[in-house]
Protein backbone atom coordinates (compact mmCIF):
# COMPACT_ATOMS: atom_id res chain seq x y z
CA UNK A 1 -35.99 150.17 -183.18
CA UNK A 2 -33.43 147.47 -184.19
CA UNK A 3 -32.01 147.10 -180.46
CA UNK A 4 -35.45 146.57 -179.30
CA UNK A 5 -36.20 143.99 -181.72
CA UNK A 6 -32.44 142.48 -181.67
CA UNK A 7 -33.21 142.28 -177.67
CA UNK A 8 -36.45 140.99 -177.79
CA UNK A 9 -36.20 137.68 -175.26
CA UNK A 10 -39.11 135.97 -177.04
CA UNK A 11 -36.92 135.22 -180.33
CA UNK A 12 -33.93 134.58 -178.00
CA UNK A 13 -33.39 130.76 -177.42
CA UNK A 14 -29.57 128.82 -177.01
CA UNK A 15 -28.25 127.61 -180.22
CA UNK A 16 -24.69 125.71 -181.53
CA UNK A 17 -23.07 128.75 -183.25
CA UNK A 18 -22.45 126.64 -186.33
CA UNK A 19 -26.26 125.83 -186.42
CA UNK A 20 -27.10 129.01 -186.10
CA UNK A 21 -24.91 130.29 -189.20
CA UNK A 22 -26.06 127.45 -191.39
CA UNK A 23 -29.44 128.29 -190.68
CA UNK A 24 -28.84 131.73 -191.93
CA UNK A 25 -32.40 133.60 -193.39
CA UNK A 26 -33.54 130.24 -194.52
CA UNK A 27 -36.90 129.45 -194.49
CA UNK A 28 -38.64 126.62 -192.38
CA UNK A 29 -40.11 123.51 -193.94
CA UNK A 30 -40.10 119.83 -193.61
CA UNK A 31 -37.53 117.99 -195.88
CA UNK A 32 -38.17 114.54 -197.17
CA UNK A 33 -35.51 111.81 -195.68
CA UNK A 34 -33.07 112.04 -192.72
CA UNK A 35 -30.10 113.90 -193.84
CA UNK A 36 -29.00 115.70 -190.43
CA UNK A 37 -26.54 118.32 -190.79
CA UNK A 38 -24.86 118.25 -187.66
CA UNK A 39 -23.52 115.01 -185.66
CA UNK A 40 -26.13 114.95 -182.68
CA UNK A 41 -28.68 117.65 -183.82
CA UNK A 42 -31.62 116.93 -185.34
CA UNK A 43 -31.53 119.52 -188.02
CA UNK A 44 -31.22 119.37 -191.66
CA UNK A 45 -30.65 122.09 -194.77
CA UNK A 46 -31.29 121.95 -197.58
CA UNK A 47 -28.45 124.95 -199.61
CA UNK A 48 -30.24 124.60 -202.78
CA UNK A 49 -33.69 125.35 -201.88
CA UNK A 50 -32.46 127.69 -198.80
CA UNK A 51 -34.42 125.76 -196.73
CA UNK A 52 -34.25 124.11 -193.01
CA UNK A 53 -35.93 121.50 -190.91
CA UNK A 54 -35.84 121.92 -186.90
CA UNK A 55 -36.25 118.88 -184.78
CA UNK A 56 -39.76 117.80 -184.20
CA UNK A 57 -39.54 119.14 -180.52
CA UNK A 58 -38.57 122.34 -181.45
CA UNK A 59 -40.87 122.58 -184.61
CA UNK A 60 -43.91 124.96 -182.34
CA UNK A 61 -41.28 126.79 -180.49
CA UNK A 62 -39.64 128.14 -183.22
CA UNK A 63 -43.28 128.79 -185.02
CA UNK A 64 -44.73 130.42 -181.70
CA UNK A 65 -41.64 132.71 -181.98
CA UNK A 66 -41.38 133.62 -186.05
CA UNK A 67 -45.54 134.68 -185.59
CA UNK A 68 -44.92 136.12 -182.40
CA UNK A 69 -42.04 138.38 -184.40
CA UNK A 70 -43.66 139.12 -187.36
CA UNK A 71 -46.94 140.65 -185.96
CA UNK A 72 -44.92 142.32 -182.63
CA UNK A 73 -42.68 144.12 -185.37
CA UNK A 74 -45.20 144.14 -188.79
CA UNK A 75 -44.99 147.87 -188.22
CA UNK A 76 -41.23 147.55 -188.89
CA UNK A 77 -41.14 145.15 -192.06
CA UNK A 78 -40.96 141.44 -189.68
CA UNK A 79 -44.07 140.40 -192.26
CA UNK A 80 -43.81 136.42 -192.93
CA UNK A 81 -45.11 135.42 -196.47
CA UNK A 82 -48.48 134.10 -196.30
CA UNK A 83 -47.28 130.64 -197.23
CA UNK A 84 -44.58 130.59 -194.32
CA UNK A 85 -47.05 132.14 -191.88
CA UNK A 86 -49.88 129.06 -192.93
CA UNK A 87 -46.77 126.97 -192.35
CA UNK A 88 -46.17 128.52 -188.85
CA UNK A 89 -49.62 128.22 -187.99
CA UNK A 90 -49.92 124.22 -188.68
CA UNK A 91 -46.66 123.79 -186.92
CA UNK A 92 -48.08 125.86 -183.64
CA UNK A 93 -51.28 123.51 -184.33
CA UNK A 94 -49.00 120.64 -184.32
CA UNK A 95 -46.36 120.93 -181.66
CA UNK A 96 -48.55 123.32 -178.91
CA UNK A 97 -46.18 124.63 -176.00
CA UNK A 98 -45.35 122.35 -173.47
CA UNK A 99 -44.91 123.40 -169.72
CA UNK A 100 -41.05 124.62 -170.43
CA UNK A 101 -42.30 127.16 -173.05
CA UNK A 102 -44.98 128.51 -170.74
CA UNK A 103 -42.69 128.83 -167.47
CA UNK A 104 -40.61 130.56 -169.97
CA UNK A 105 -43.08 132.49 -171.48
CA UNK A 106 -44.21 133.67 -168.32
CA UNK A 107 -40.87 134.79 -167.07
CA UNK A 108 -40.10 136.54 -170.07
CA UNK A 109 -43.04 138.60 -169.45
CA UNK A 110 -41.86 139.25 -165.92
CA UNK A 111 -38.67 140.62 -167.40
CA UNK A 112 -40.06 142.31 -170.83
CA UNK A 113 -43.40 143.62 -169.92
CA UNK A 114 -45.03 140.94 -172.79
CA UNK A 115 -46.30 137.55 -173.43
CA UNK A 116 -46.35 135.61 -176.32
CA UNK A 117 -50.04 135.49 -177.44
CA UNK A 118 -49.15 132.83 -179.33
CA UNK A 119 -48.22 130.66 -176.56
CA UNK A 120 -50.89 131.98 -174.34
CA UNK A 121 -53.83 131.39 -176.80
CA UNK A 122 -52.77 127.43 -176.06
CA UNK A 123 -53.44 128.14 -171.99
């Protein structure tokens, strides 16, 4: 079940490596002030709460992934807390997909069999 979860395109988007690692299992919020962690990258951490910001543009994306995740793989322990998933939710509210994230949407289900339902519930 791992490889089919690890493989899953619809949590698969291009990331700097050392973004990605600083990220680590940290959860998503907004942080107060400007403090961007990376020269050119509109994404800040906060180590002592375990906490990260993404961009404003990315802010739905990543949301329309984490709830896409955690119900496609509930079965399997990919639960989000309630008070990240009401966080999610506002952020999917907030930032809906724009016509990138459907085209890609819609090829991913080409190539996977599956949509995102929580990009298509925005069509």
């Amino acid at each position: 079940m791992f490889n089919r979860i690890e493989a899953d395109m619809h949590k698969l988007f291009p990331a700097l490596s050392e973004v990605n690692s600083a990220r680590s299992s940290f959860s998503f919020t907004e942080i107060g002030g400007e403090h961007s962690a990376f020269q050119g990258c509109d994404f800040e951490i906060d180590q002592k709460n375990r906490e990260v910001e993404p961009s404003p543009q990315s802010r739905g994306d990543v949301a329309c992934a984490m709830l896409y995740m955690s119900s496609q793989y509930a079965d399997m322990g990919l639960e989000l807390y309630t008070a990240q998933r009401l966080r999610m939710l506002a952020l999917d509210r907030a930032d809906p997909p724009d016509s990138f994230e459907i085209r890609r949407n819609q090829l991913t289900e080409k190539i996977q069999g599956n949509s995102n339902p929580y990009i298509d519930e925005h069509l």
